[in-house]
PDB file of N, CA and C in Angstrom:
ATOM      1  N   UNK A   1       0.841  -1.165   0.000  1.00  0.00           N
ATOM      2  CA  UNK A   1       0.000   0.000   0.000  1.00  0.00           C
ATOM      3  C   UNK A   1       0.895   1.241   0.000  1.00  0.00           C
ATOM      4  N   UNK A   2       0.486   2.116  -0.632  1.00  0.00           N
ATOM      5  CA  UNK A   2       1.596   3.395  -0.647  1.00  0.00           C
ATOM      6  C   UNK A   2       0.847   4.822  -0.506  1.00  0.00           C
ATOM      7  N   UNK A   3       1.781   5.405   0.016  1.00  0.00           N
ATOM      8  CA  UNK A   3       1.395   6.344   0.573  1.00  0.00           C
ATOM      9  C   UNK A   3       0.914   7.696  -0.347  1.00  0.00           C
ATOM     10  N   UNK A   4       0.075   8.928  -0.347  1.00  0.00           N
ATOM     11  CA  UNK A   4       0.341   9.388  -1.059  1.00  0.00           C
ATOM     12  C   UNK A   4       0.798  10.778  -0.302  1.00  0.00           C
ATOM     13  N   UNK A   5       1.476  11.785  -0.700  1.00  0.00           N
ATOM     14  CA  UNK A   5       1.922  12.585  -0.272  1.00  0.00           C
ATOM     15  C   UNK A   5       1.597  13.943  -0.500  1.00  0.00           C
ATOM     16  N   UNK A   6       0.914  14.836   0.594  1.00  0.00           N
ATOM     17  CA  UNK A   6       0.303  16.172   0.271  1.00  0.00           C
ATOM     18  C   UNK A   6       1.053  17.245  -0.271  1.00  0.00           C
ATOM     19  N   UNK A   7       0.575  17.776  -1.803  1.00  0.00           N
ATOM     20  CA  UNK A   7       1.010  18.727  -2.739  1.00  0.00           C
ATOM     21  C   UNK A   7       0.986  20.105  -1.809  1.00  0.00           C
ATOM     22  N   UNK A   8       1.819  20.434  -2.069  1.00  0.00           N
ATOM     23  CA  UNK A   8       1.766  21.651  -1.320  1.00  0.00           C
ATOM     24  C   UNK A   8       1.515  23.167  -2.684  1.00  0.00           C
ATOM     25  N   UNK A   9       0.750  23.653  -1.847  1.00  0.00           N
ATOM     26  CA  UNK A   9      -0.226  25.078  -2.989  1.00  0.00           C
ATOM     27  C   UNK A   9       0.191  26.183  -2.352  1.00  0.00           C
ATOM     28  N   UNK A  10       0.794  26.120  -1.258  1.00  0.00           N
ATOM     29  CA  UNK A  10       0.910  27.199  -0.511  1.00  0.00           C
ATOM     30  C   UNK A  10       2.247  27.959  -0.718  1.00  0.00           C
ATOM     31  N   UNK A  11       2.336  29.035  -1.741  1.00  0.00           N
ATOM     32  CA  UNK A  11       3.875  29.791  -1.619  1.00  0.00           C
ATOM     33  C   UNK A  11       4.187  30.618  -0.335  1.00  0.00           C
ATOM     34  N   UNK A  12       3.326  31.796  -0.279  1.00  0.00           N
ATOM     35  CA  UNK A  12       3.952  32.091   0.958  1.00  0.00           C
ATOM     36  C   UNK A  12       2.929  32.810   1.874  1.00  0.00           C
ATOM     37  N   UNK A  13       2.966  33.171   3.339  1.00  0.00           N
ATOM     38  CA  UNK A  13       1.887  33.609   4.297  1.00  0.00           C
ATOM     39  C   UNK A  13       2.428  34.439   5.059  1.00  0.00           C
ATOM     40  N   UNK A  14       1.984  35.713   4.740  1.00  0.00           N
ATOM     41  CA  UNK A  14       2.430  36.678   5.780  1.00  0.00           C
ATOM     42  C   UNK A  14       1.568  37.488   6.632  1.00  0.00           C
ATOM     43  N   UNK A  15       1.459  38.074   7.835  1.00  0.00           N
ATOM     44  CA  UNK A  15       1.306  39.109   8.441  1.00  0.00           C
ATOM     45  C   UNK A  15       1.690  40.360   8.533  1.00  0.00           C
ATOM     46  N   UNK A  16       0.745  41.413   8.102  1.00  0.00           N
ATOM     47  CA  UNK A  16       0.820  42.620   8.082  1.00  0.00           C
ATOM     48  C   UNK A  16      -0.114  43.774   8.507  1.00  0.00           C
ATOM     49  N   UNK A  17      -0.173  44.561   9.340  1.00  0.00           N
ATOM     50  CA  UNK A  17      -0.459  45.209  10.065  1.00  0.00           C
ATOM     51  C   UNK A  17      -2.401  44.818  10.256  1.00  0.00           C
ATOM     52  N   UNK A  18      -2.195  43.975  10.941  1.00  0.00           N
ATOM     53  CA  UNK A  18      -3.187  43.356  11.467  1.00  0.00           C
ATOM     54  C   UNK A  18      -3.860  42.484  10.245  1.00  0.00           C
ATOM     55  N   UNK A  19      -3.752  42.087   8.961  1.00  0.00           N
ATOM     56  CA  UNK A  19      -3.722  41.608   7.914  1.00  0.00           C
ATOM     57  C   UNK A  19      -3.177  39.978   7.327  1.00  0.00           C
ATOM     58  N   UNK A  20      -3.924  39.210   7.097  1.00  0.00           N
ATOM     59  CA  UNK A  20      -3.620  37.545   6.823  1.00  0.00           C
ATOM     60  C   UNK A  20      -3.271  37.845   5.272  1.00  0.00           C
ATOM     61  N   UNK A  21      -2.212  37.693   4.349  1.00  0.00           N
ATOM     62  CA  UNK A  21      -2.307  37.451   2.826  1.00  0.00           C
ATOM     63  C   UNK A  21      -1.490  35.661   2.969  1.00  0.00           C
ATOM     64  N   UNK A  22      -2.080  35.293   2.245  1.00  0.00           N
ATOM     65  CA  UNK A  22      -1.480  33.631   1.544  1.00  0.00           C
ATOM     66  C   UNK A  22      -1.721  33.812   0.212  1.00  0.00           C
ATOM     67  N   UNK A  23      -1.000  33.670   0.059  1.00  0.00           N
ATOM     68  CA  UNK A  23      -0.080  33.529  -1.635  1.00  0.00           C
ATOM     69  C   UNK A  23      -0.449  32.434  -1.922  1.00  0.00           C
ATOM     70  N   UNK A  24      -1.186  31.207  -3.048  1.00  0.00           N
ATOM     71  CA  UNK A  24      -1.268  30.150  -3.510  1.00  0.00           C
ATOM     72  C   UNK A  24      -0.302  30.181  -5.047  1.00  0.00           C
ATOM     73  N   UNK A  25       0.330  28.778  -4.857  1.00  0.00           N
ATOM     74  CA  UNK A  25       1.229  28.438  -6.137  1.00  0.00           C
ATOM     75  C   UNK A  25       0.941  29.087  -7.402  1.00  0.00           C
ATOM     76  N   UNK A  26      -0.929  28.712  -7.248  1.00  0.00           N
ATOM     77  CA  UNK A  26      -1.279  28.866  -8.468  1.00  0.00           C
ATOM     78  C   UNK A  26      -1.346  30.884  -8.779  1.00  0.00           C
ATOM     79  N   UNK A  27      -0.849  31.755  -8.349  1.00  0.00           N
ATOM     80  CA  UNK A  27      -0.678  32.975  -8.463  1.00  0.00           C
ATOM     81  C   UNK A  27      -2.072  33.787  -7.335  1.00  0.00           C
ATOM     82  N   UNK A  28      -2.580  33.052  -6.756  1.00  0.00           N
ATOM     83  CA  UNK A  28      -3.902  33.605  -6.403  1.00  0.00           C
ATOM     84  C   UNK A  28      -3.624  34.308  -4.406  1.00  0.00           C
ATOM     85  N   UNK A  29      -3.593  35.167  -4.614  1.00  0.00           N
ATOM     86  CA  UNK A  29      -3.488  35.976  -3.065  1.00  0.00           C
ATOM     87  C   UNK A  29      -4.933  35.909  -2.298  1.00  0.00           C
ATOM     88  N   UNK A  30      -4.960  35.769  -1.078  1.00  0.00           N
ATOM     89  CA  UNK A  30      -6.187  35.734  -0.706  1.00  0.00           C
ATOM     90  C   UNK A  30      -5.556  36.837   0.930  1.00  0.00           C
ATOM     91  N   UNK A  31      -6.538  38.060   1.323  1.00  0.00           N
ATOM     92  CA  UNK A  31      -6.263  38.630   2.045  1.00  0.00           C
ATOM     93  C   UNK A  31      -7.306  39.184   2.971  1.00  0.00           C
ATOM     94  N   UNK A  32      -6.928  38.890   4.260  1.00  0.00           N
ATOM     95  CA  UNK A  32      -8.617  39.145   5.321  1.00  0.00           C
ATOM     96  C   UNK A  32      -7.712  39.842   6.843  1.00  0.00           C
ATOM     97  N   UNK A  33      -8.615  40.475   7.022  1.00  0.00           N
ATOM     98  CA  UNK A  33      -8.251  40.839   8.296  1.00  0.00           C
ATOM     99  C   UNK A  33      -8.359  39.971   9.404  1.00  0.00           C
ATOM    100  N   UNK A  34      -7.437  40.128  10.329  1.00  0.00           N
ATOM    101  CA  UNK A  34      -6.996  38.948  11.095  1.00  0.00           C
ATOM    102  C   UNK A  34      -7.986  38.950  12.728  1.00  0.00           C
ATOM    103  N   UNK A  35      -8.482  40.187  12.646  1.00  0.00           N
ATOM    104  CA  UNK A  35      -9.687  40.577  13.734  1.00  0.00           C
ATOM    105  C   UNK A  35     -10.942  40.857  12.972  1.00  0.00           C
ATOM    106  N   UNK A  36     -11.936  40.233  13.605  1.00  0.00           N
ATOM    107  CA  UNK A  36     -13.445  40.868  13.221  1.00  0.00           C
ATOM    108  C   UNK A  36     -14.894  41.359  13.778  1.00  0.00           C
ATOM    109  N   UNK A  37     -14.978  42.373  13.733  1.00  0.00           N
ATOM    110  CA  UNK A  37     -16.360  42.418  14.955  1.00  0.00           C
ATOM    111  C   UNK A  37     -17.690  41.695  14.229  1.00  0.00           C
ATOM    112  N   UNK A  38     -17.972  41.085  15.394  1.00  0.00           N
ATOM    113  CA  UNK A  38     -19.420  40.267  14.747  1.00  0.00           C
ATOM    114  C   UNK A  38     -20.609  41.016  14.860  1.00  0.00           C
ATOM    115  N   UNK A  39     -21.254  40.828  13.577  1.00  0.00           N
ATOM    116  CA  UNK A  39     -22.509  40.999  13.294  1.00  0.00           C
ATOM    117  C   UNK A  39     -23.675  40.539  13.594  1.00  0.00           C
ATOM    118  N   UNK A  40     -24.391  41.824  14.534  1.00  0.00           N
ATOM    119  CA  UNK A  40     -25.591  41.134  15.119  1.00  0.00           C
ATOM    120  C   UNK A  40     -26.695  41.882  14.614  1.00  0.00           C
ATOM    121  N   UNK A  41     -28.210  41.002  14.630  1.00  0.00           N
ATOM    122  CA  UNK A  41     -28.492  41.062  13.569  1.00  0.00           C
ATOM    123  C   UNK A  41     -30.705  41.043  14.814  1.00  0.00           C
ATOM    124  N   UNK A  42     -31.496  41.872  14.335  1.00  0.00           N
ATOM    125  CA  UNK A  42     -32.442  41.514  14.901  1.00  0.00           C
ATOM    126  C   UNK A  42     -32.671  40.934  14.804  1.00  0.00           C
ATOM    127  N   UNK A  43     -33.551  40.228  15.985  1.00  0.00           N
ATOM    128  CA  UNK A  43     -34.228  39.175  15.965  1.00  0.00           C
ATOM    129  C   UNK A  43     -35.949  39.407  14.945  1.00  0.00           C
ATOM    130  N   UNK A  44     -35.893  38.187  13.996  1.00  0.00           N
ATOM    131  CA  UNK A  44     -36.899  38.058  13.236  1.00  0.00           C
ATOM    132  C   UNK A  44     -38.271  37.237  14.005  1.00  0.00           C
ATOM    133  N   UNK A  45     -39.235  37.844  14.192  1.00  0.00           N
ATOM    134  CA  UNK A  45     -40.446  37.213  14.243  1.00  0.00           C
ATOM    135  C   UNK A  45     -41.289  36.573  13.097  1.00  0.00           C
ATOM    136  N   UNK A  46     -41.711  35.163  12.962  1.00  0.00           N
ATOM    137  CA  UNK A  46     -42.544  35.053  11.827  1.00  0.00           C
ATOM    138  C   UNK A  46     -43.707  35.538  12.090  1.00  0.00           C
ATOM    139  N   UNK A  47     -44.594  35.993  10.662  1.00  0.00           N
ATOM    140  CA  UNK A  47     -45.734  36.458  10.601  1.00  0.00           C
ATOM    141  C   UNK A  47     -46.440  35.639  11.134  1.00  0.00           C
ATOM    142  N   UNK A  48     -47.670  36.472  11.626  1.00  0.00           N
ATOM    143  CA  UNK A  48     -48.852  35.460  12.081  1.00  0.00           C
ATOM    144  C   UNK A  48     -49.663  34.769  10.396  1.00  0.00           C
ATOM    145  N   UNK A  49     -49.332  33.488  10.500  1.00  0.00           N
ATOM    146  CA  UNK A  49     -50.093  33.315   9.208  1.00  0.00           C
ATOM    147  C   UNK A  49     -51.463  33.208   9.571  1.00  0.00           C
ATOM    148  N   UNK A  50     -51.581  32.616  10.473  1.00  0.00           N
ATOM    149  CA  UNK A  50     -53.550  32.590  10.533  1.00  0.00           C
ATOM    150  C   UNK A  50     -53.974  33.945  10.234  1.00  0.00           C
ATOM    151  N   UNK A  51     -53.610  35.085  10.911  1.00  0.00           N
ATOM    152  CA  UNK A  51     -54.323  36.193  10.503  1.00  0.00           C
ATOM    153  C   UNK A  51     -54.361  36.917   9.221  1.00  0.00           C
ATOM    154  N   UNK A  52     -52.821  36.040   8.341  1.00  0.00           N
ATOM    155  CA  UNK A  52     -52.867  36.605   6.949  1.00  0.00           C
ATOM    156  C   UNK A  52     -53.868  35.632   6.244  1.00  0.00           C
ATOM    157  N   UNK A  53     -54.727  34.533   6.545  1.00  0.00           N
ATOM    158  CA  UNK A  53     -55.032  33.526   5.896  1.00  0.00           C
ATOM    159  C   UNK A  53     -56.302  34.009   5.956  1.00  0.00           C
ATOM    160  N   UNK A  54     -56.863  34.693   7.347  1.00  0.00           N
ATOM    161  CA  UNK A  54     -58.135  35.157   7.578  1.00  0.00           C
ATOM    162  C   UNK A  54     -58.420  36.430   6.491  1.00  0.00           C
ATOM    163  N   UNK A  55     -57.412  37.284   5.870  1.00  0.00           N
ATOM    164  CA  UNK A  55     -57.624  38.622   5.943  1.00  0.00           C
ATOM    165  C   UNK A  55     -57.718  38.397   3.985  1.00  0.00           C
ATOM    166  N   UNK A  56     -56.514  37.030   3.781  1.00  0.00           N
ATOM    167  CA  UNK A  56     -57.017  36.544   2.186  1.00  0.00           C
ATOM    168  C   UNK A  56     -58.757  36.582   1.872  1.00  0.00           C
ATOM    169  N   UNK A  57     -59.043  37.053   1.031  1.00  0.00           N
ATOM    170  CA  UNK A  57     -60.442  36.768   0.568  1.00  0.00           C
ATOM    171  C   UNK A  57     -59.866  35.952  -1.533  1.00  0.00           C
ATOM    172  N   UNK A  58     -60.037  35.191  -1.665  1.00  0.00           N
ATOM    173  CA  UNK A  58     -60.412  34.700  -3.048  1.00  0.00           C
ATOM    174  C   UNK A  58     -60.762  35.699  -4.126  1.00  0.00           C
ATOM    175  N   UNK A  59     -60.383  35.854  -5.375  1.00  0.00           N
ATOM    176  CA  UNK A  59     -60.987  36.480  -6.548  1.00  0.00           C
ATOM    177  C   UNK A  59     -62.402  36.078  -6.486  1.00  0.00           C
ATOM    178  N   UNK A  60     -62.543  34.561  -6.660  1.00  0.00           N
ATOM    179  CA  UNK A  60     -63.741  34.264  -7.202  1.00  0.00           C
ATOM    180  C   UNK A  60     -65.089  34.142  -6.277  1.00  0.00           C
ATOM    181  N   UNK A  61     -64.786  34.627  -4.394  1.00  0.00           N
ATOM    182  CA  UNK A  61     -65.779  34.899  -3.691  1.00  0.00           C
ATOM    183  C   UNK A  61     -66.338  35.977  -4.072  1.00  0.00           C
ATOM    184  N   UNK A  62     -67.935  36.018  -3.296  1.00  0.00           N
ATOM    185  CA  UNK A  62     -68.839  36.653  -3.746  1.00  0.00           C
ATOM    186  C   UNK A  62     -68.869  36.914  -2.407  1.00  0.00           C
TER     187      UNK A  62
END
């Protein structure tokens, strides 16, 4: 059985003023900030459907 051995994509990874860049082999930079404030977000209530179901009337009622 033989082993296989992980390709490496990664040229190079640096830190810069609070900043992640990784360099991939294939020419592609990818760059994010290394802190993040999280996003909060209201809280969603679902609609009351019964009362939207009551308030539907049909085209074809009379």
């Amino acid at each position: 059985m033989s082993e296989c051995a992980p390709k490496q994509n990664v040229k190079n990874v640096g830190v810069d003023d609070d900043y992640l860049c990784i360099e991939l082999l294939s020419g592609l930079r990818l760059m994010g900030p290394l802190r993040t404030n999280p996003v909060y977000r209201d809280p969603v209530t679902p609609p009351d459907t019964r009362q939207a179901m009551a308030d539907f009337v049909p085209a074809m009622a009379t």
